[in-house]
Protein backbone atom coordinates (compact mmCIF):
# COMPACT_ATOMS: atom_id res chain seq x y z
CA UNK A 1 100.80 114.00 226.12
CA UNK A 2 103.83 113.52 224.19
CA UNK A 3 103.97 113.31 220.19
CA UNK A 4 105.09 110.08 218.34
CA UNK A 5 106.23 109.08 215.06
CA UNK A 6 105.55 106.03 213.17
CA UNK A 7 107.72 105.20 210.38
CA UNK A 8 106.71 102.16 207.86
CA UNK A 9 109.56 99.86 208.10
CA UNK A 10 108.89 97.02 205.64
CA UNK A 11 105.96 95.69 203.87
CA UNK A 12 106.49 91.80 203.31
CA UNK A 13 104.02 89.20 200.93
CA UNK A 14 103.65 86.17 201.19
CA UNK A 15 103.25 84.86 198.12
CA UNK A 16 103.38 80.92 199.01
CA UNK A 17 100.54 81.29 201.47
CA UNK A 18 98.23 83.66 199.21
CA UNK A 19 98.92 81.10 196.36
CA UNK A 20 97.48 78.37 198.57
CA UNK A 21 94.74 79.81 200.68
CA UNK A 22 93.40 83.31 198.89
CA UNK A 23 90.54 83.68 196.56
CA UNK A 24 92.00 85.09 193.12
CA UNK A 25 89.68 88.12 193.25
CA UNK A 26 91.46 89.40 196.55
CA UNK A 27 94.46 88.92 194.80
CA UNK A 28 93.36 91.55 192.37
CA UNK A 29 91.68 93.52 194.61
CA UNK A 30 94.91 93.93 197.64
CA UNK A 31 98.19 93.25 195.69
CA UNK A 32 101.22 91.62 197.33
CA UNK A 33 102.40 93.63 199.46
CA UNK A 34 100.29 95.93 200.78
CA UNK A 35 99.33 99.08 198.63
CA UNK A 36 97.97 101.32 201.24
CA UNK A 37 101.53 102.35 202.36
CA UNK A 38 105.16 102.91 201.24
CA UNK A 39 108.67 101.47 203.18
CA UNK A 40 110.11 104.69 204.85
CA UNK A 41 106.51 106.32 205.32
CA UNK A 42 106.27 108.68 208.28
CA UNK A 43 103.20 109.55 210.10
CA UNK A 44 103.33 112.06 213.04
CA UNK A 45 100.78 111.60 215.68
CA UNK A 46 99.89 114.65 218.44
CA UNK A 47 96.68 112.04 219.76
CA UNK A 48 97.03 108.45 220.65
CA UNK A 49 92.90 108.49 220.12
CA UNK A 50 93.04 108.56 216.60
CA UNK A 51 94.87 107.10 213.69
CA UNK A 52 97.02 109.49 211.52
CA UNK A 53 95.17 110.83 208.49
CA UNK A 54 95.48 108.09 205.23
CA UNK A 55 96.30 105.39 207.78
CA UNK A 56 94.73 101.81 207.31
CA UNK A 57 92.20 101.14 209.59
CA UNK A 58 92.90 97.60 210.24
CA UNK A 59 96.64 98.18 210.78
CA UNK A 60 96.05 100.85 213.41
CA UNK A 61 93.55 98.76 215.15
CA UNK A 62 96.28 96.02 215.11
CA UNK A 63 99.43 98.73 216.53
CA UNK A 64 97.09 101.03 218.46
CA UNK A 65 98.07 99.38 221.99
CA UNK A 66 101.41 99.96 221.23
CA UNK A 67 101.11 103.39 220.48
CA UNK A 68 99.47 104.29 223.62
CA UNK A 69 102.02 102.50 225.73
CA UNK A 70 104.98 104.27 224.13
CA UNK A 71 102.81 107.90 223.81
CA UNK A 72 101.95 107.30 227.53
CA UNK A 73 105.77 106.89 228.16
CA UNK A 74 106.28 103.30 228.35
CA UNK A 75 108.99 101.15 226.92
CA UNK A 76 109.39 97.82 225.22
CA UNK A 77 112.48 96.36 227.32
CA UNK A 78 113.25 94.42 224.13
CA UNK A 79 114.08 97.57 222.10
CA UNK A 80 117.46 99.18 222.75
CA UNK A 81 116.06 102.69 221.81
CA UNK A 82 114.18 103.93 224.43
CA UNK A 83 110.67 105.12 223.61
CA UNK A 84 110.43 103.15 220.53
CA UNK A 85 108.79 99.65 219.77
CA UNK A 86 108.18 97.86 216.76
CA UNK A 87 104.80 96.30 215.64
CA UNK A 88 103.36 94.54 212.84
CA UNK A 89 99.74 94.68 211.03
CA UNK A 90 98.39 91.02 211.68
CA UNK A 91 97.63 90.52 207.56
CA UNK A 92 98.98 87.38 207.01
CA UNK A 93 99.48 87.46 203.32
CA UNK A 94 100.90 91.10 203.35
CA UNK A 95 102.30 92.28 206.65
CA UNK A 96 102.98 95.45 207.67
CA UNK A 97 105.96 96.55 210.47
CA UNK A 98 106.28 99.79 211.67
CA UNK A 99 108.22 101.16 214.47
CA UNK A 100 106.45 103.82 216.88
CA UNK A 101 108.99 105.99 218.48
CA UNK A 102 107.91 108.69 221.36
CA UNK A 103 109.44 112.06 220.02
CA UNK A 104 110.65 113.96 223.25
């Protein structure tokens, strides 16, 4: 099985919608944008099983297909690197994208 790398390539908030629809006290609780990681953060993964130690929960349940398919040696057409993809935590009021490359 081949290593991969994912790399933390923007955090986004979105303030408008967190205004309108989110209770204040999860506004204290999970600032705008996300907290749990840092643009530019790397995580190297050797196992496609589990998530990389420190890594939300929710977002790798969200990118987890994606890191199988490029770990297993798949490709997203849409990419023009080879063995790389990009994907996105599905938090609406904070998203997270990261790109998963395969390292060779």
């Amino acid at each position: 099985m081949q290593r991969s790398k994912i790399t933390v390539l923007k955090r986004m908030a979105n303030h408008d919608l967190a205004e309108e629809y989110r209770k204040e006290e999860y506004n204290q609780r999970y600032p705008l944008p996300c907290s749990q990681f840092e643009d530019g953060q790397e995580f190297l993964l050797e196992n496609m099983s589990d998530p990389p130690e420190g890594f939300c929960g929710w977002a790798w349940a969200d990118i987890h297909r994606d890191v199988v398919q490029i770990m297993a040696g798949g490709a997203n057409g849409a990419i023009k690197q080879p063995g790389t993809t990009i994907a996105c935590c599905t938090d609406g009021f904070r998203p997270v994208v990261f790109k998963i490359e395969r390292m060779e």
